[in-house]
PDB file of N, CA and C in Angstrom:
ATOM      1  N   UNK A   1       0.851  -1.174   0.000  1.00  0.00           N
ATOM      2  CA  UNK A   1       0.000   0.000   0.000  1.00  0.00           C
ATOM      3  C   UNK A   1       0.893   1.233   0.000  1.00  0.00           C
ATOM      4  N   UNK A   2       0.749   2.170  -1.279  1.00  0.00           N
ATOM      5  CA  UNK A   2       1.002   3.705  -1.165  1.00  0.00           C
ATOM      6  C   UNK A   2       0.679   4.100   0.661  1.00  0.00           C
ATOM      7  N   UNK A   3       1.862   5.223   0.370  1.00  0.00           N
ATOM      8  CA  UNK A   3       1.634   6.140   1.453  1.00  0.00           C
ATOM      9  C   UNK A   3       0.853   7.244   0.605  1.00  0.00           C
ATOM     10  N   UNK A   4      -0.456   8.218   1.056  1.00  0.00           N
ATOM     11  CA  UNK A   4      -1.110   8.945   0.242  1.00  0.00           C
ATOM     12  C   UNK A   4      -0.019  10.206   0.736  1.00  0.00           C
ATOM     13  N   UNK A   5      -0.059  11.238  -0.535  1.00  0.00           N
ATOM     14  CA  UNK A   5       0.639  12.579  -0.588  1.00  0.00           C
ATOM     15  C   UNK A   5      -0.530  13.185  -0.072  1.00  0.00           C
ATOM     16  N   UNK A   6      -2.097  13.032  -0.256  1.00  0.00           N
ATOM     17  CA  UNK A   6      -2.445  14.209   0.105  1.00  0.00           C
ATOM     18  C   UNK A   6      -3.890  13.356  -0.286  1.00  0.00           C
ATOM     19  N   UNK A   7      -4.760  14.175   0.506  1.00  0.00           N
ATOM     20  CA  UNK A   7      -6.526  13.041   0.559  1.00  0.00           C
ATOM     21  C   UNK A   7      -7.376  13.468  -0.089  1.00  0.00           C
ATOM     22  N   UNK A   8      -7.942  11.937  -0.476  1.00  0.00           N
ATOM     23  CA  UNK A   8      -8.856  11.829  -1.707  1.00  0.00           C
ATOM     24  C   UNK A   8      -9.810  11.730  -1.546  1.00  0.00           C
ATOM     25  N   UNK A   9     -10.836  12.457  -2.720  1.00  0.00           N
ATOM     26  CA  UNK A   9     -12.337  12.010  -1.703  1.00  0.00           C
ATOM     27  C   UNK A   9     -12.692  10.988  -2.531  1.00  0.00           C
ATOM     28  N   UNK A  10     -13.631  10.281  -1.802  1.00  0.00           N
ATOM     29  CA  UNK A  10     -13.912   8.888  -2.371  1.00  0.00           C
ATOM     30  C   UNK A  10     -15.911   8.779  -2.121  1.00  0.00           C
ATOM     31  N   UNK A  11     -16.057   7.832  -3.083  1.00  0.00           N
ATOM     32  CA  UNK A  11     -17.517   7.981  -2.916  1.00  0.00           C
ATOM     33  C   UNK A  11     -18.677   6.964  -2.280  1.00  0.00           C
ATOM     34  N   UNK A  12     -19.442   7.587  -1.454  1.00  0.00           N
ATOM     35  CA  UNK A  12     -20.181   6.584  -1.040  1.00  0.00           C
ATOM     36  C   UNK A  12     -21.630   5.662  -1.656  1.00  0.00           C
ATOM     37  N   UNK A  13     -22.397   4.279  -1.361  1.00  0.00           N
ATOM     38  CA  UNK A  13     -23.474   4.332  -2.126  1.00  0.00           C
ATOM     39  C   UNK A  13     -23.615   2.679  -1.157  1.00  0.00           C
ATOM     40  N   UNK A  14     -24.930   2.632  -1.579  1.00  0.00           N
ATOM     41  CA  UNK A  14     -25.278   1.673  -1.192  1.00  0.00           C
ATOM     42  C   UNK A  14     -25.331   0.422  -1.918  1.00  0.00           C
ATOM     43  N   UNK A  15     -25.182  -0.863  -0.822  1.00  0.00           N
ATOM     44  CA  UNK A  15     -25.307  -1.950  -1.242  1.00  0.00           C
ATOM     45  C   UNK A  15     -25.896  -3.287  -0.686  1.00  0.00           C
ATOM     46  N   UNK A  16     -27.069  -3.087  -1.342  1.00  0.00           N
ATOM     47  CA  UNK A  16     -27.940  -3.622  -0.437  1.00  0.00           C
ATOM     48  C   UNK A  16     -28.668  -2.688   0.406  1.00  0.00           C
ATOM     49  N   UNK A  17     -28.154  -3.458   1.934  1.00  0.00           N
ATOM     50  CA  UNK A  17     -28.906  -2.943   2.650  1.00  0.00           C
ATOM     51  C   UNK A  17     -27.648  -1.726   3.689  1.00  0.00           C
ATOM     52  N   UNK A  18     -26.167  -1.824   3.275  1.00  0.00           N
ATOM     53  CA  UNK A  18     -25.069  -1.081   3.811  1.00  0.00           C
ATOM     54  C   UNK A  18     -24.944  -0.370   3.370  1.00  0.00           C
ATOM     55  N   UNK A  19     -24.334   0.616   3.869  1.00  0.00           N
ATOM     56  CA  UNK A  19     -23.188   1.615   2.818  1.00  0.00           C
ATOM     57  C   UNK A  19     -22.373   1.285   3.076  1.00  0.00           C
ATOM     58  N   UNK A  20     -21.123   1.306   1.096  1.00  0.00           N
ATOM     59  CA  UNK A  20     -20.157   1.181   0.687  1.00  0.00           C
ATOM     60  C   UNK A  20     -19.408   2.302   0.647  1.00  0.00           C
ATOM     61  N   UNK A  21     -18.012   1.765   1.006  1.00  0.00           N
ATOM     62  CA  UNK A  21     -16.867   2.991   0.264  1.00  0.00           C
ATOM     63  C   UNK A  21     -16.293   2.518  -0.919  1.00  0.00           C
ATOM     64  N   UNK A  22     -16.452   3.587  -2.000  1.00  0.00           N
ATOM     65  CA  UNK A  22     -15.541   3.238  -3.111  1.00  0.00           C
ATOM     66  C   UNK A  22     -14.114   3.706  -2.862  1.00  0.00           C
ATOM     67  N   UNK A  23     -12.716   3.042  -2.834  1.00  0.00           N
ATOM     68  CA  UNK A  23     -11.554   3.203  -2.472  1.00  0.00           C
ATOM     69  C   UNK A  23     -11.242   4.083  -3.865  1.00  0.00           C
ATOM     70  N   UNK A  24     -10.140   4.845  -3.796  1.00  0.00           N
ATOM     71  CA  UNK A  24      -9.469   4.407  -4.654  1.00  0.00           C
ATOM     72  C   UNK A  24      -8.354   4.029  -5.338  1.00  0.00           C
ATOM     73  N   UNK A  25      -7.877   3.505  -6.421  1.00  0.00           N
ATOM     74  CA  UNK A  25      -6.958   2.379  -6.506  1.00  0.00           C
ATOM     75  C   UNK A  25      -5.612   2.795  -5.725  1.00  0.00           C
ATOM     76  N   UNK A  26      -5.386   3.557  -5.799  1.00  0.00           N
ATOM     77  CA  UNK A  26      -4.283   3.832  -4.818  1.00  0.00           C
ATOM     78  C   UNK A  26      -4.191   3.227  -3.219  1.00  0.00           C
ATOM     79  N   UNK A  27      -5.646   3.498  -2.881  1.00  0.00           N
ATOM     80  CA  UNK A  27      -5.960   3.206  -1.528  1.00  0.00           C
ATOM     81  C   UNK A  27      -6.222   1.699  -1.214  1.00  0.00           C
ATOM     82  N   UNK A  28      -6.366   0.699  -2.190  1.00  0.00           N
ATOM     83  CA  UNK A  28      -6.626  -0.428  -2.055  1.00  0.00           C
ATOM     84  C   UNK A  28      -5.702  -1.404  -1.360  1.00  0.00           C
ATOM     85  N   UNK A  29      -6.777  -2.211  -0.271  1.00  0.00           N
ATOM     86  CA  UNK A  29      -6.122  -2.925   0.464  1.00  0.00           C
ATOM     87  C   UNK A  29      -6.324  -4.639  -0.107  1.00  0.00           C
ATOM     88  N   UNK A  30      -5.568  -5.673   0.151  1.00  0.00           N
ATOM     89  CA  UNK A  30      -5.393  -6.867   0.004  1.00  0.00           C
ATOM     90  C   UNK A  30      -6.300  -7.505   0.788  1.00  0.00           C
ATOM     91  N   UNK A  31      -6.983  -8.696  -0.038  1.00  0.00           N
ATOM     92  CA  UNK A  31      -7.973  -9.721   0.960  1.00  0.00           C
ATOM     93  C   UNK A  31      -9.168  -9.886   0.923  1.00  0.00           C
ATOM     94  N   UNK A  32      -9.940  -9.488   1.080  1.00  0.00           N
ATOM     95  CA  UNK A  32     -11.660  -9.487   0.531  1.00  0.00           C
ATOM     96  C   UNK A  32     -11.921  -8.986   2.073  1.00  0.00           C
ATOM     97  N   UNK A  33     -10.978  -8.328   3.393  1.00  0.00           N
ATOM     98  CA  UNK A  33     -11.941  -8.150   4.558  1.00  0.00           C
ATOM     99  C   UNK A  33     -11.034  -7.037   5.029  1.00  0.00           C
ATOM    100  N   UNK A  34     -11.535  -6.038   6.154  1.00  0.00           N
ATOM    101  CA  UNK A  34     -10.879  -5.084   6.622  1.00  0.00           C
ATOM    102  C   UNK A  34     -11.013  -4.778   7.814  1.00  0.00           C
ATOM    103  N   UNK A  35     -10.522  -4.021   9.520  1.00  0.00           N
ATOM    104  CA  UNK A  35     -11.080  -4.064  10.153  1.00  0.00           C
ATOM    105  C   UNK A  35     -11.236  -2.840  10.174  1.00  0.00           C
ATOM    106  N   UNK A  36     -12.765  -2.224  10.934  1.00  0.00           N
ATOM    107  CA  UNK A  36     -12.859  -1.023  10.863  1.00  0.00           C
ATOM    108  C   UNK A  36     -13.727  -0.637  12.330  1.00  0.00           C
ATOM    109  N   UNK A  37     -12.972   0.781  12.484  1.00  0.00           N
ATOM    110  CA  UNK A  37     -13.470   1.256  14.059  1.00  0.00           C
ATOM    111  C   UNK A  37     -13.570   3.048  13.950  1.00  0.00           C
ATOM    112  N   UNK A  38     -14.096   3.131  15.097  1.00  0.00           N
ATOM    113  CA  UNK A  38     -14.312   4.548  15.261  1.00  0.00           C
ATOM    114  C   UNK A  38     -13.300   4.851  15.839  1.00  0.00           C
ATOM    115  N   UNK A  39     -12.607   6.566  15.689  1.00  0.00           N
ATOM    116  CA  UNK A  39     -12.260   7.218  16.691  1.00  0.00           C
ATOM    117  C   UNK A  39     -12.735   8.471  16.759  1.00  0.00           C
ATOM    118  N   UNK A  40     -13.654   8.914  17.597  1.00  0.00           N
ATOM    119  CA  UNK A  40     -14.247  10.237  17.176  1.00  0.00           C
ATOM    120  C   UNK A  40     -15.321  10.517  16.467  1.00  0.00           C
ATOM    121  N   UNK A  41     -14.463  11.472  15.375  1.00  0.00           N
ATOM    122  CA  UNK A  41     -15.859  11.566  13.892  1.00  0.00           C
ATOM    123  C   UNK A  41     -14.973  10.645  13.238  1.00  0.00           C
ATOM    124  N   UNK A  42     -13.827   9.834  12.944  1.00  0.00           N
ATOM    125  CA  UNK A  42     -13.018   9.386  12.101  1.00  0.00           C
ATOM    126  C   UNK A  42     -13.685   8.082  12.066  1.00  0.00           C
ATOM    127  N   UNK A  43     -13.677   7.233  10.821  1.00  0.00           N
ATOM    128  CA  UNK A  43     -13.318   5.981  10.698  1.00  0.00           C
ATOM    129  C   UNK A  43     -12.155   5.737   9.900  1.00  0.00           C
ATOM    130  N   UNK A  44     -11.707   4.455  10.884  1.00  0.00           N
ATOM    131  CA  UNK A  44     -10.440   4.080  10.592  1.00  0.00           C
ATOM    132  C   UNK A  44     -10.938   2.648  10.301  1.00  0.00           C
ATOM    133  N   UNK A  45     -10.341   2.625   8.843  1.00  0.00           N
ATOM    134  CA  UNK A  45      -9.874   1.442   8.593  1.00  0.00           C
ATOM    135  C   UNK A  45      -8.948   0.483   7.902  1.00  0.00           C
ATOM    136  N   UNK A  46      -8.329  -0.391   8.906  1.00  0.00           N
ATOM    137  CA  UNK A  46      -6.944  -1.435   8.601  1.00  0.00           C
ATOM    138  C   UNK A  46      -7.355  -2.401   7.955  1.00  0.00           C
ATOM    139  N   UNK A  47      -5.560  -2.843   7.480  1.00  0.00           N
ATOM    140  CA  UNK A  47      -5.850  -4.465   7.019  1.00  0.00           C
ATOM    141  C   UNK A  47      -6.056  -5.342   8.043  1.00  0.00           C
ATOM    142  N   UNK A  48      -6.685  -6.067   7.347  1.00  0.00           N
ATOM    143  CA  UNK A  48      -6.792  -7.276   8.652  1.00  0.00           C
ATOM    144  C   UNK A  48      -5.727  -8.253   9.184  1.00  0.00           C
ATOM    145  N   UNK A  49      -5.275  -8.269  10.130  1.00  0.00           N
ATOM    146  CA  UNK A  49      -3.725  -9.477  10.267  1.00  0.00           C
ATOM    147  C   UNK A  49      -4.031 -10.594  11.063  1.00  0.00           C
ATOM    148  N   UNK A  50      -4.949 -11.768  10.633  1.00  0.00           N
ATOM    149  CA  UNK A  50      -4.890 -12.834  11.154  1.00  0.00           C
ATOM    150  C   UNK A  50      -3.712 -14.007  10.954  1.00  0.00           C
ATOM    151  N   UNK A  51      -3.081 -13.376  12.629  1.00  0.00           N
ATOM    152  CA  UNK A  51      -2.045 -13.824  13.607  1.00  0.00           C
ATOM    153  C   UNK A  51      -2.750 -14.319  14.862  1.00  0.00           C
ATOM    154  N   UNK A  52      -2.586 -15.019  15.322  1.00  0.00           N
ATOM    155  CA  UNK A  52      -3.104 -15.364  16.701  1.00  0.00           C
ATOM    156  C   UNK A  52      -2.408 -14.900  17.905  1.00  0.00           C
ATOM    157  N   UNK A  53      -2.780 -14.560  18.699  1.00  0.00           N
ATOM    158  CA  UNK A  53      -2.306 -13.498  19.414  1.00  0.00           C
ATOM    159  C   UNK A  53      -1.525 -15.192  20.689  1.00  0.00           C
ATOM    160  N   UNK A  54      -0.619 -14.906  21.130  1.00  0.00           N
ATOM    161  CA  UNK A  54       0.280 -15.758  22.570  1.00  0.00           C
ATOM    162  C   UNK A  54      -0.768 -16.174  23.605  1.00  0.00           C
ATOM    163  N   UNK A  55      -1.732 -15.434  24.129  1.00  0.00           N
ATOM    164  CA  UNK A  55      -2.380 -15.842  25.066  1.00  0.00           C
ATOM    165  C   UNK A  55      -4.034 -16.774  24.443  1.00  0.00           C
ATOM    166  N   UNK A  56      -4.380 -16.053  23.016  1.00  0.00           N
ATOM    167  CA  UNK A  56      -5.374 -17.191  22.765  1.00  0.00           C
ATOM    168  C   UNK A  56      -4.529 -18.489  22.156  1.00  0.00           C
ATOM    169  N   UNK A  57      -3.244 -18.652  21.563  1.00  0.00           N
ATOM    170  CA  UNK A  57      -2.881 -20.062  21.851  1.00  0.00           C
ATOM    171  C   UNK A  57      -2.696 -20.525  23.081  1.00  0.00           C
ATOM    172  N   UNK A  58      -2.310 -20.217  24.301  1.00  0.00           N
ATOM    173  CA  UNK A  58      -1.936 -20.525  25.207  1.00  0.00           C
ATOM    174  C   UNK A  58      -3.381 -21.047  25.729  1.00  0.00           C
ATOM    175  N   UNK A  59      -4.757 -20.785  25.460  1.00  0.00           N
ATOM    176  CA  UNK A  59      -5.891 -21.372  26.065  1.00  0.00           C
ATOM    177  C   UNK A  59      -6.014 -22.748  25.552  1.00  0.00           C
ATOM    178  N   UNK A  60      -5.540 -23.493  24.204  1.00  0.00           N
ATOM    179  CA  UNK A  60      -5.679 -24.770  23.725  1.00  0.00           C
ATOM    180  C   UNK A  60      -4.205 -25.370  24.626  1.00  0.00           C
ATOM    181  N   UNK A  61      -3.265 -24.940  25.019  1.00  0.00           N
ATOM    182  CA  UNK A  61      -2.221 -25.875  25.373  1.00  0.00           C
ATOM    183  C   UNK A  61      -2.154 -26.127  26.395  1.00  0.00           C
ATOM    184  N   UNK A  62      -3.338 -25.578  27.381  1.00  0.00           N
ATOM    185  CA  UNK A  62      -2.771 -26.257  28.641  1.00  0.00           C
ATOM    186  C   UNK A  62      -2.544 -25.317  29.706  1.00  0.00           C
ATOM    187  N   UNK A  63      -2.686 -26.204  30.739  1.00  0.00           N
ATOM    188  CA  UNK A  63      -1.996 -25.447  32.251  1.00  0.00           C
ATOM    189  C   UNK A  63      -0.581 -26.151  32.115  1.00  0.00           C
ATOM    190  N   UNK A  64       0.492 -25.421  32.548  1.00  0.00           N
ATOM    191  CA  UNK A  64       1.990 -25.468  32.672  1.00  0.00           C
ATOM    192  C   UNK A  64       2.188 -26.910  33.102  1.00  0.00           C
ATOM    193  N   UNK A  65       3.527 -27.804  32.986  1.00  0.00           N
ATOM    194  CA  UNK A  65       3.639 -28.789  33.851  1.00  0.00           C
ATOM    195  C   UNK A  65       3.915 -28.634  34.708  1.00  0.00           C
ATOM    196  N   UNK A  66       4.306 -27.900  35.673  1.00  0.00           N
ATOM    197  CA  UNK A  66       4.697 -27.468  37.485  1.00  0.00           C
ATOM    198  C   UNK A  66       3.452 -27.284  37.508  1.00  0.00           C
ATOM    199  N   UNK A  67       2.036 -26.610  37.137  1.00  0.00           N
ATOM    200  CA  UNK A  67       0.781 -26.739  37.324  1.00  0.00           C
ATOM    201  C   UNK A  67       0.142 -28.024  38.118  1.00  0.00           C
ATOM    202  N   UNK A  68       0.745 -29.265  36.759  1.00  0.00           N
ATOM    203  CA  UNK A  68       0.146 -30.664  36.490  1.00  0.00           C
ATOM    204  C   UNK A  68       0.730 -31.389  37.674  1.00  0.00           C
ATOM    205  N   UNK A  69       2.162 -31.177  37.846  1.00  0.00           N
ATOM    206  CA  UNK A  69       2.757 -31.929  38.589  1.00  0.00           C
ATOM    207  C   UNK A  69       2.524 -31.828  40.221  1.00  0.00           C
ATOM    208  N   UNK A  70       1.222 -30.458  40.435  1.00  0.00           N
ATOM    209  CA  UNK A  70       1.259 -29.886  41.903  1.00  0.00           C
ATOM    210  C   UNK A  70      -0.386 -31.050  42.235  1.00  0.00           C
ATOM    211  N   UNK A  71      -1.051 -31.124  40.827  1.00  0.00           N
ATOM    212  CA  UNK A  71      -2.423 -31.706  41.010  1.00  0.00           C
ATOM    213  C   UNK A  71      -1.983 -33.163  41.390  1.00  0.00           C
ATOM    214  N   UNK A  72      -0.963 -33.542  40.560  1.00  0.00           N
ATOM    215  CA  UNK A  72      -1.163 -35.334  41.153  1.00  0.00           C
ATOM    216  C   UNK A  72      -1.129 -35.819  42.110  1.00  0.00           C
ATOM    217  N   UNK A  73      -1.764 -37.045  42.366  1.00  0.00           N
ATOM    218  CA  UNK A  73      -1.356 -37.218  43.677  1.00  0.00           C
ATOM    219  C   UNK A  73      -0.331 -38.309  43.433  1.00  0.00           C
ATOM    220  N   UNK A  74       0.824 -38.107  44.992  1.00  0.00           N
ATOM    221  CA  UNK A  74       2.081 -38.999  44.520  1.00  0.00           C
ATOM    222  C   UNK A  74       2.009 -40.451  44.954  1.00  0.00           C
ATOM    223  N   UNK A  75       0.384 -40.802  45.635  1.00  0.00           N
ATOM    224  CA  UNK A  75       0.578 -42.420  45.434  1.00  0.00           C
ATOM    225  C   UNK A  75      -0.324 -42.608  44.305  1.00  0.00           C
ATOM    226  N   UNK A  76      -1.144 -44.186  44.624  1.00  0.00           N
ATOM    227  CA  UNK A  76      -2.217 -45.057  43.873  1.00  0.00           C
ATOM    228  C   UNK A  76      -3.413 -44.978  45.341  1.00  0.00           C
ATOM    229  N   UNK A  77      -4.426 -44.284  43.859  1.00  0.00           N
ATOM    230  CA  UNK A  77      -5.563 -43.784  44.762  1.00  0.00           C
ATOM    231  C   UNK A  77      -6.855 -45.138  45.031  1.00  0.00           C
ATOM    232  N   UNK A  78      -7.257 -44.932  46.170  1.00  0.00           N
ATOM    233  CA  UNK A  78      -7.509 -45.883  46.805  1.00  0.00           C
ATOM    234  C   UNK A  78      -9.463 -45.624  46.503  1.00  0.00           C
ATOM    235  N   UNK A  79      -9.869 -46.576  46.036  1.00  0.00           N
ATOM    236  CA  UNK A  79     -11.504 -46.429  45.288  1.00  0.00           C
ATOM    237  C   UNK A  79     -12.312 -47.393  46.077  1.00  0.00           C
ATOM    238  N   UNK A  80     -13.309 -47.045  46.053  1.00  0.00           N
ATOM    239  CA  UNK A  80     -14.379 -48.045  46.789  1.00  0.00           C
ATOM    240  C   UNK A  80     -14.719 -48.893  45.226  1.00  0.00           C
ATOM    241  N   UNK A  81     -14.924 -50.216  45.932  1.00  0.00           N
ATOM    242  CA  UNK A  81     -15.331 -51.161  44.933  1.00  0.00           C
ATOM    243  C   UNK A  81     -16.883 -51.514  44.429  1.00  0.00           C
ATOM    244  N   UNK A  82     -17.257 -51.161  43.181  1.00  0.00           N
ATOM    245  CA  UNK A  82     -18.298 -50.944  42.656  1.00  0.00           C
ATOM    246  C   UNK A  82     -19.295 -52.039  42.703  1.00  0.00           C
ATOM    247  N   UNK A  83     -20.385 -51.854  43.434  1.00  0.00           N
ATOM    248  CA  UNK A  83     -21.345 -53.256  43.480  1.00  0.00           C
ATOM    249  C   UNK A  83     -22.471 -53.250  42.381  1.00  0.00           C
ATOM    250  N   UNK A  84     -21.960 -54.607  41.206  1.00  0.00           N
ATOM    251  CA  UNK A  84     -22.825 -54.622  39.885  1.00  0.00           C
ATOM    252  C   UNK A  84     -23.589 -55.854  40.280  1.00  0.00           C
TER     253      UNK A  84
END
């Protein structure tokens, strides 16, 4: 993506049931998706960077092993015997 020298106006219209921005080609971003937010009167909107962020992998892998190793217990656990 260009860095812009200086801002363009661009046009709006509907589609469907949204309104669209027409970019233009200069301004065009990669991907078919974008994220977009307020600040103010501004909207801002980025490319999208699906990266997974350290802590939502860290929810599929687990509690630590010093975690695991504090839960066990260090004998053979002793069960009542099941009457079938």
């Amino acid at each position: 993506m260009k860095k812009l020298r200086s801002p363009y106006r661009a046009k709006l219209f509907k589609n469907g049931g949204s309104q669209a921005l027409r970019l233009p080609k200069d301004c065009r971003f990669a991907g078919s998706e974008v994220m977009v937010h307020r600040e103010g009167s501004r909207l801002i909107v980025e490319p999208l960077q699906r990266r997974w962020t350290s802590e939502f992998l860290d929810v599929f892998v687990g509690p630590p092993d010093r975690v695991l190793s504090e839960r066990r217990p260090s004998g053979k656990l002793e069960r009542e015997a099941l009457d079938l």
